[in-house]
Protein backbone atom coordinates (compact mmCIF):
# COMPACT_ATOMS: atom_id res chain seq x y z
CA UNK A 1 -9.15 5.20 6.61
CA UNK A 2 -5.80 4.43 5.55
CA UNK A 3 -4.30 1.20 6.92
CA UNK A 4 -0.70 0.74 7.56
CA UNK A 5 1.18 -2.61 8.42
CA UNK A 6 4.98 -3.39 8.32
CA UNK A 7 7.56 -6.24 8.86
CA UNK A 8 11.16 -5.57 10.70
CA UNK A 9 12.07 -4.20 7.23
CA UNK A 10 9.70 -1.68 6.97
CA UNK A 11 9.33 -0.78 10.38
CA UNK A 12 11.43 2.06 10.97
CA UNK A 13 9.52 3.39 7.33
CA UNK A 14 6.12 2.60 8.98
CA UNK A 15 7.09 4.84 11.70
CA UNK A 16 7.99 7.45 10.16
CA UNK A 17 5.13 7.69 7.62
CA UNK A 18 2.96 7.67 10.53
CA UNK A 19 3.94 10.83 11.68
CA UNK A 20 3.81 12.09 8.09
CA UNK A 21 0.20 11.01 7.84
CA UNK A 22 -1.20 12.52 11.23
CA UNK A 23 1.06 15.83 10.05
CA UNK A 24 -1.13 15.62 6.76
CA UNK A 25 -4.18 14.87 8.18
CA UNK A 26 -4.82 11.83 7.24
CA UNK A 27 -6.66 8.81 9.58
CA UNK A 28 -4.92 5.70 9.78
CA UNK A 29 -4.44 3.10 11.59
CA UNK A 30 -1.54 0.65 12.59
CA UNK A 31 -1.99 -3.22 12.28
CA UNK A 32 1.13 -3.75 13.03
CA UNK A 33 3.62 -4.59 13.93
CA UNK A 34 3.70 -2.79 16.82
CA UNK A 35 7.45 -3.77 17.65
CA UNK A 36 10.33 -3.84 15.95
CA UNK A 37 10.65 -8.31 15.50
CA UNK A 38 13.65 -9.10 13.65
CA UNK A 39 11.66 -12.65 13.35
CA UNK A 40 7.90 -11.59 12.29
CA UNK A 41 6.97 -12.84 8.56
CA UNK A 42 5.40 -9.89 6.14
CA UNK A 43 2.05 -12.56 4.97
CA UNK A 44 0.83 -11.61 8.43
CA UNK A 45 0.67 -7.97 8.55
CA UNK A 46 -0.27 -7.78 4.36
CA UNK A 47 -3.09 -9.74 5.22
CA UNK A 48 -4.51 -7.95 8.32
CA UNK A 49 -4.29 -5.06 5.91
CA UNK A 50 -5.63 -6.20 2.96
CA UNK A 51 -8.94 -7.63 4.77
CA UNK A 52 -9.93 -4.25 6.32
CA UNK A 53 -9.11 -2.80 3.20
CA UNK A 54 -11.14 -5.56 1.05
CA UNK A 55 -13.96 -5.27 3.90
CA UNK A 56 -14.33 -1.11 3.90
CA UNK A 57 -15.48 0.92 0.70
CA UNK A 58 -13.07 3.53 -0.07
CA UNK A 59 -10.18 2.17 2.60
CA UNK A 60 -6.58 2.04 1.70
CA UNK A 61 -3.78 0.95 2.70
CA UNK A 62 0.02 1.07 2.49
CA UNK A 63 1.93 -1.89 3.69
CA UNK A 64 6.28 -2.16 4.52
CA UNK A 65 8.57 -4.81 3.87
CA UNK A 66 12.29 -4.86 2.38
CA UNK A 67 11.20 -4.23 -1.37
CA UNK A 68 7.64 -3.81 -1.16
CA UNK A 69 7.75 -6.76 -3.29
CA UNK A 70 6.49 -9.49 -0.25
CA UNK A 71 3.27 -7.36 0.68
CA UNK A 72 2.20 -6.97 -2.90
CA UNK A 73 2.15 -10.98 -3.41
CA UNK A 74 0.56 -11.93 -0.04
CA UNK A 75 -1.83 -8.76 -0.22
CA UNK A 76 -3.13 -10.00 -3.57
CA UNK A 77 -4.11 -12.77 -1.97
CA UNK A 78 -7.12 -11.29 -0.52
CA UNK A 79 -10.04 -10.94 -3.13
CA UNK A 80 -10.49 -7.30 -4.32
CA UNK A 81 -7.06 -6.39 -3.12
CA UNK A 82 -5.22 -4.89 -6.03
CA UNK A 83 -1.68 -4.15 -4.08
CA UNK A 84 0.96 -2.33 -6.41
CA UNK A 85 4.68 -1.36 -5.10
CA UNK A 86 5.67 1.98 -5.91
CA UNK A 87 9.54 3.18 -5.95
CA UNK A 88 8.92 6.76 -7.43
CA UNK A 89 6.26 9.24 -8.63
CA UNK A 90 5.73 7.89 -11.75
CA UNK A 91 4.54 4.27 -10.72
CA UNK A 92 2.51 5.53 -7.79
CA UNK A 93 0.90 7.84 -10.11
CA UNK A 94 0.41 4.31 -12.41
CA UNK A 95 -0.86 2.30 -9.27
CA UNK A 96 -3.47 5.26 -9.04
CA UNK A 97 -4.50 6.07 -12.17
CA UNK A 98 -4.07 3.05 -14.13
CA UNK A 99 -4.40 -0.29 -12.10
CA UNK A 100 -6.81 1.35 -9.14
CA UNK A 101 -4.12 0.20 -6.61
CA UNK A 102 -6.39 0.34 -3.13
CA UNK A 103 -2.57 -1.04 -1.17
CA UNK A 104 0.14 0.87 -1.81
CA UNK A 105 3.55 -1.11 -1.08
CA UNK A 106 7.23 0.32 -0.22
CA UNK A 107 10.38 -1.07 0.50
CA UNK A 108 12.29 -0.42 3.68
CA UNK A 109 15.73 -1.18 2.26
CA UNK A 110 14.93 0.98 -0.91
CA UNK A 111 13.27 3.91 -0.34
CA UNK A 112 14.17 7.08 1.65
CA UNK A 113 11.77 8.86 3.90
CA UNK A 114 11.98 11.65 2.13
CA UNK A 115 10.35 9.91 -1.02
CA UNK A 116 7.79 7.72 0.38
CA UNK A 117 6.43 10.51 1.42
CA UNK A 118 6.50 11.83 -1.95
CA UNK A 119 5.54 8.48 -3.28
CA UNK A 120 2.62 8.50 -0.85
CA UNK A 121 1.05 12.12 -1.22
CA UNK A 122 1.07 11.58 -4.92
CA UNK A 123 -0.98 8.00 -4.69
CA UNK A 124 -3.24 9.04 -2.62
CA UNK A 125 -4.09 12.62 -4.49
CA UNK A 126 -4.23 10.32 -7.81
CA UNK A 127 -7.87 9.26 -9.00
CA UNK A 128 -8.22 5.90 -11.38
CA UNK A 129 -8.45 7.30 -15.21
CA UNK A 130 -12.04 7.11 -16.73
CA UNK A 131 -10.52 6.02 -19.90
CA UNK A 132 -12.63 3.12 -21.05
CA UNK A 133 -8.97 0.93 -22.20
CA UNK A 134 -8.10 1.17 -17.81
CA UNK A 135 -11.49 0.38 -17.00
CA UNK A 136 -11.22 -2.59 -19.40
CA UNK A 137 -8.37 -3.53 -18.19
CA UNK A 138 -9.09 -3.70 -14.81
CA UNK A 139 -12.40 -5.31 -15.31
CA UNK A 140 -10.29 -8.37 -17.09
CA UNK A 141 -8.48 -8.68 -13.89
CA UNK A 142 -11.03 -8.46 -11.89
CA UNK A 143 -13.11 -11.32 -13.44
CA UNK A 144 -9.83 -13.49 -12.86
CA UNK A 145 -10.87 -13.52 -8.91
């Protein structure tokens, strides 16, 4: 299941991938916000995301805000929650491959349709490297929590 959850800046993005996803057939499901709220604050919807994603093996989930910047910091929050923004192929491959990103973050104000989608089909067709320096890595940070 792939969990989805936006602000008023990412939105009309949220929208739009939505229709992407059930095109691709992918499952998701929207946390909201349901409405477009020029008022709503982006901790709220990062963290109804990032709890069903902590709570599920194997769930993801791709959060929308201005930058994508917002949703990673309040989606880290949540223990096990490794939330990475992504503004091209190369650092949604990274998020993948490298960090184990389970939250995938974009930015309403920064990226076009036309490559989140890109950014998206690429993060979630990436697996995390088996390379023993990533899996080091990773183990470091999770041992922070």
């Amino acid at each position: 299941m792939i969990y989805l959850g936006a602000d008023h800046a990412g939105f009309k993005l949220k929208e739009e991938i939505k229709k992407y996803l059930k095109n691709s057939g992918f499952k998701y499901q929207d946390l909201g916000n349901q409405v477009f709220d020029s008022e709503d604050d982006y901790p709220d919807f990062a963290y109804k995301v990032a709890k069903k994603v902590a709570q599920e093996k194997n769930a993801k989930g791709i959060l929308f805000c201005g930058t994508g910047q917002g949703m990673a910091l309040a989606a880290n929050k949540v223990k096990g929650i490794y939330a990475m923004p992504a503004w091209n192929k190369l650092t949604a491959k990274h998020a993948a491959d490298h960090n184990q990103a389970n939250i995938l973050t974009l930015g309403g104000h920064v990226t076009s349709i036309k490559s989140a989608k890109e950014i998206i089909k690429i993060w979630l067709k990436t697996k995390p490297l088996k390379n023993i320096k990533y899996s080091r890595r990773i183990n470091k940070v999770k041992s922070f929590e």
